[in-house]
C-alpha atoms as a PDB file:
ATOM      1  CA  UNK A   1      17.805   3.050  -0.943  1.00  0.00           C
ATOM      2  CA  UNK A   2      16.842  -0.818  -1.772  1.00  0.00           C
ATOM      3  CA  UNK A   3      14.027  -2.272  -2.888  1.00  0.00           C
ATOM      4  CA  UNK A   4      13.725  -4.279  -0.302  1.00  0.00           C
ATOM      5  CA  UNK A   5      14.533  -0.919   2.506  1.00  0.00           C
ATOM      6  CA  UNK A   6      11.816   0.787   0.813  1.00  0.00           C
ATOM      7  CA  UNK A   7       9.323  -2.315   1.049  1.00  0.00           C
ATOM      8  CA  UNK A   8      10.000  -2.536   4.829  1.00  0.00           C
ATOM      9  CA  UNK A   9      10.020   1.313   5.327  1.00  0.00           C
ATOM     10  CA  UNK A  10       6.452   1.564   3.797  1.00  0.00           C
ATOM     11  CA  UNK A  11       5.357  -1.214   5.425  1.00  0.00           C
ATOM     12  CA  UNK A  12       6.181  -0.195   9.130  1.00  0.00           C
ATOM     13  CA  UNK A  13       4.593   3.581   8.134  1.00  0.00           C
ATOM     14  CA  UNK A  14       1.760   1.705   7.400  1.00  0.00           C
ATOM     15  CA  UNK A  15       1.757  -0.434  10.414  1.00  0.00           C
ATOM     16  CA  UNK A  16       1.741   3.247  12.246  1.00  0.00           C
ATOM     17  CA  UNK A  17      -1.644   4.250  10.593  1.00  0.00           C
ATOM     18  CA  UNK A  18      -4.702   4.444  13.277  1.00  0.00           C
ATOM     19  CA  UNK A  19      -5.624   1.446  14.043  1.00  0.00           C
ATOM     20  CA  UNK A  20      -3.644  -0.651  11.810  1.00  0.00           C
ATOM     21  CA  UNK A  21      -0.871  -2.193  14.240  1.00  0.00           C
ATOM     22  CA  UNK A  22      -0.120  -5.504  12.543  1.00  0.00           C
ATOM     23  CA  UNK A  23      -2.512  -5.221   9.650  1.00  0.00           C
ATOM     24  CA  UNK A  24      -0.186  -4.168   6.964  1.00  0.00           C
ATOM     25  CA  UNK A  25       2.048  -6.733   5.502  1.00  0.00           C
ATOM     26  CA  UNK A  26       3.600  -7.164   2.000  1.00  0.00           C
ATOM     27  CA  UNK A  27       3.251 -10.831   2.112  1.00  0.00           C
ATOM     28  CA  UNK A  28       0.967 -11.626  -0.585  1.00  0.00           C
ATOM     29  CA  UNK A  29      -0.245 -14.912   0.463  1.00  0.00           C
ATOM     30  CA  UNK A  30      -0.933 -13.944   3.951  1.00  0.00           C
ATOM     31  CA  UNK A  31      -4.513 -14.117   4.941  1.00  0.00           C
ATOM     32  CA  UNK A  32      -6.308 -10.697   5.118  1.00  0.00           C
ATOM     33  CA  UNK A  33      -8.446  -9.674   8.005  1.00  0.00           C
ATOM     34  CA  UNK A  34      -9.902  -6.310   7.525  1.00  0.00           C
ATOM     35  CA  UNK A  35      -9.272  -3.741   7.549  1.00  0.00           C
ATOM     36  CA  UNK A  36      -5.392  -4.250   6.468  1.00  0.00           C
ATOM     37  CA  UNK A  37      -3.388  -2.857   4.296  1.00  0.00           C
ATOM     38  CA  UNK A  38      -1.294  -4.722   1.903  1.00  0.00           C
ATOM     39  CA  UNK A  39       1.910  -4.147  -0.119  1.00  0.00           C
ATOM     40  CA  UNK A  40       2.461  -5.252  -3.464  1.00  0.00           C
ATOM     41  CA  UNK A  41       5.473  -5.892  -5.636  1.00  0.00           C
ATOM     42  CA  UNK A  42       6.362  -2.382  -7.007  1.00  0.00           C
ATOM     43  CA  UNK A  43       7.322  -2.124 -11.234  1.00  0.00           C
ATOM     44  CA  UNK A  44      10.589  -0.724 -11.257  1.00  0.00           C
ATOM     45  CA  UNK A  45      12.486   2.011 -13.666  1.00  0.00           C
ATOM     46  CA  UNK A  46      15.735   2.834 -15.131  1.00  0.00           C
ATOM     47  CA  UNK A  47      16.680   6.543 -15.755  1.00  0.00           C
ATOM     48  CA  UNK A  48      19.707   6.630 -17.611  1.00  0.00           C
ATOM     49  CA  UNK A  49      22.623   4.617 -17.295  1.00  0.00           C
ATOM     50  CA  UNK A  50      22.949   2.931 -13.687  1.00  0.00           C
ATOM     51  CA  UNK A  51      23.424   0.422 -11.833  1.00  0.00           C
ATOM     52  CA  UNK A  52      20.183  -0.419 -10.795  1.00  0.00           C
ATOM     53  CA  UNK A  53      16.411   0.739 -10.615  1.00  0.00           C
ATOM     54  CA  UNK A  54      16.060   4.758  -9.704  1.00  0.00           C
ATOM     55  CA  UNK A  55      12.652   4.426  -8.923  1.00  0.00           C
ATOM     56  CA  UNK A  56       9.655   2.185  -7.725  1.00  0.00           C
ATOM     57  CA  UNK A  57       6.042   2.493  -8.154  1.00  0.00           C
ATOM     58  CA  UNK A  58       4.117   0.215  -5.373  1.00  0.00           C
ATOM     59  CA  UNK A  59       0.319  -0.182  -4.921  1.00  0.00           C
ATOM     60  CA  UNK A  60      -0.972  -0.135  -1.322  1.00  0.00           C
ATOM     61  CA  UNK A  61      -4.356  -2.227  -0.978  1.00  0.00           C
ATOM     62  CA  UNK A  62      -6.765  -0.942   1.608  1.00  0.00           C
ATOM     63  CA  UNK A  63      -9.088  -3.581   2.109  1.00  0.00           C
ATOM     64  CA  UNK A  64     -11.772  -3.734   4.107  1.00  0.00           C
ATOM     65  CA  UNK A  65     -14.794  -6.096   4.790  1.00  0.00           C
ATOM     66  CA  UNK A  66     -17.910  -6.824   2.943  1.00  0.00           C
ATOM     67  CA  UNK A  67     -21.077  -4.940   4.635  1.00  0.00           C
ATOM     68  CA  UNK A  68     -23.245  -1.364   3.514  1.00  0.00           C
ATOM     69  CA  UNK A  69     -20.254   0.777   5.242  1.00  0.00           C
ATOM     70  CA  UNK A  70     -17.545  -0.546   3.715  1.00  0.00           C
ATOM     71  CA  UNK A  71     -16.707   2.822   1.371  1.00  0.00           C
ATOM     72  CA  UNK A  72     -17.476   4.869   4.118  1.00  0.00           C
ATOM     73  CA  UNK A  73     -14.671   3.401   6.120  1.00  0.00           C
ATOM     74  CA  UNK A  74     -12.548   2.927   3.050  1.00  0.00           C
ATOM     75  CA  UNK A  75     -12.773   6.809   2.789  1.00  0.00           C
ATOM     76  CA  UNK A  76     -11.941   7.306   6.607  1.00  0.00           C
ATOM     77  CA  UNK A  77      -9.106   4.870   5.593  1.00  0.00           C
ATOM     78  CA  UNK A  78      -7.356   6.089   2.411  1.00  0.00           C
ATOM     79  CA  UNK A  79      -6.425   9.549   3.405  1.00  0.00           C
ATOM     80  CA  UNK A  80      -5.115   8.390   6.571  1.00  0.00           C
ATOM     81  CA  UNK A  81      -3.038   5.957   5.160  1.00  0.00           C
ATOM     82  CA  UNK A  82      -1.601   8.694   2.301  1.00  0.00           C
ATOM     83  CA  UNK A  83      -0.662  11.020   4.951  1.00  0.00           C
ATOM     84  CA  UNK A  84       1.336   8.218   6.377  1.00  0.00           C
ATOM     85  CA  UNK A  85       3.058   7.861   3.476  1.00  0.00           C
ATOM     86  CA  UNK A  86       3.332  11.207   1.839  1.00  0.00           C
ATOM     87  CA  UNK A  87       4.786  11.952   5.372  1.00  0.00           C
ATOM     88  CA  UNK A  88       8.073   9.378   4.303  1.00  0.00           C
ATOM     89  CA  UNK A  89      11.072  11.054   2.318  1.00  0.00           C
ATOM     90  CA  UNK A  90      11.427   9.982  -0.981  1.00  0.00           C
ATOM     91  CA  UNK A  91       7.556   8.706  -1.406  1.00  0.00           C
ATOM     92  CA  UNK A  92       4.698  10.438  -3.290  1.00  0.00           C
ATOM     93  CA  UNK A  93       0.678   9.540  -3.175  1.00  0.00           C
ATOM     94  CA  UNK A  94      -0.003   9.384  -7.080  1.00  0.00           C
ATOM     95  CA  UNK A  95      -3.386   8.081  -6.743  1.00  0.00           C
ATOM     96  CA  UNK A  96      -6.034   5.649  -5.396  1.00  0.00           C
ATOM     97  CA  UNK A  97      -8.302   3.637  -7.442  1.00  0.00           C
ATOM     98  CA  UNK A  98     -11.610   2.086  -6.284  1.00  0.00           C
ATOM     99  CA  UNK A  99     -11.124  -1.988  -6.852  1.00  0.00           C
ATOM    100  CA  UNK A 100     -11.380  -5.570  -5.431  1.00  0.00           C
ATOM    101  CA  UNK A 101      -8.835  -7.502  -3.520  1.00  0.00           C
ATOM    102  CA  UNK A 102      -8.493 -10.718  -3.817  1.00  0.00           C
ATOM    103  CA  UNK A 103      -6.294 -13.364  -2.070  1.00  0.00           C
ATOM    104  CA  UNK A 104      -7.926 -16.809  -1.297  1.00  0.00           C
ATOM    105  CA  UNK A 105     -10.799 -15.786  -0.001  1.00  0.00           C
ATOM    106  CA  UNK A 106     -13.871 -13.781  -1.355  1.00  0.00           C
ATOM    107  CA  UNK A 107     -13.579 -10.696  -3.271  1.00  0.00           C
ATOM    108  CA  UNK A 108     -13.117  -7.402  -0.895  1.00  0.00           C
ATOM    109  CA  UNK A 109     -13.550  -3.896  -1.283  1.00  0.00           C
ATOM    110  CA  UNK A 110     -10.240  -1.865  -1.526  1.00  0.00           C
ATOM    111  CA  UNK A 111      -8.420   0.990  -2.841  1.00  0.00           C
ATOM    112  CA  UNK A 112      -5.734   0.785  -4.838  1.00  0.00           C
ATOM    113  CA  UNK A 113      -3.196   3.357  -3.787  1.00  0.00           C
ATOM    114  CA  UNK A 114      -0.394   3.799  -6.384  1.00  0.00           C
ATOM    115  CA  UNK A 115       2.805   5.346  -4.878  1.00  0.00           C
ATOM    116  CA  UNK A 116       6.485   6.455  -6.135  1.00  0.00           C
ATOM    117  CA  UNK A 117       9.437   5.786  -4.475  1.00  0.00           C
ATOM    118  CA  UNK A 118      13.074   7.334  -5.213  1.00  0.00           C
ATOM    119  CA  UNK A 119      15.710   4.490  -4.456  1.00  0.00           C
END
């Protein structure tokens, strides 16, 4: 598997999640409207001698709006969206970290879900 085939695989598994049809992207400059779900470049490793990268780690931002139930949702959110994606072959949930997106705008409320892919 690519890069790139992984990007687009986690991407439309995240498009699939409850009420996130067209709210995940891994476009990093495109504008957020929460909740959404956003992609980011993964850091890449070498095992051994190859040809290319064996593995990618990505982190998935859950972001949702600014308001007094924003964590609550963000908890409804998270384990939805790591089902979706423990659910893919060759992807593993590692974690999810509490933290801020930001991306033009004002500073949202997000987790930070870190996830392996084989390639």
């Amino acid at each position: 598997m690519t890069v790139k085939t992984a990007s687009d695989t986690i991407v439309a598994a995240l498009n699939a999640v409850e009420g996130m049809t067209g709210r995940a992207t891994s476009d990093l400059g495109a504008t957020v409207n929460p909740p959404a779900l956003v992609l980011g470049p993964p850091a890449l490793m070498w095992e051994g001698v190859c040809d290319g990268p064996t593995s990618a780690r990505f982190l998935v931002y859950a972001v949702e709006s600014v308001d007094e139930r924003a964590l609550v949702r963000l908890w409804v959110l998270v384990p939805l969206v790591a089902a979706a994606l423990d659910a893919l072959p060759d992807v593993s949930v590692i974690r999810a970290d509490p933290g801020a997106y930001l991306a033009g705008g004002p500073e949202l409320p997000c987790y930070e879900i870190q996830i392996e892919v084989s390639l």
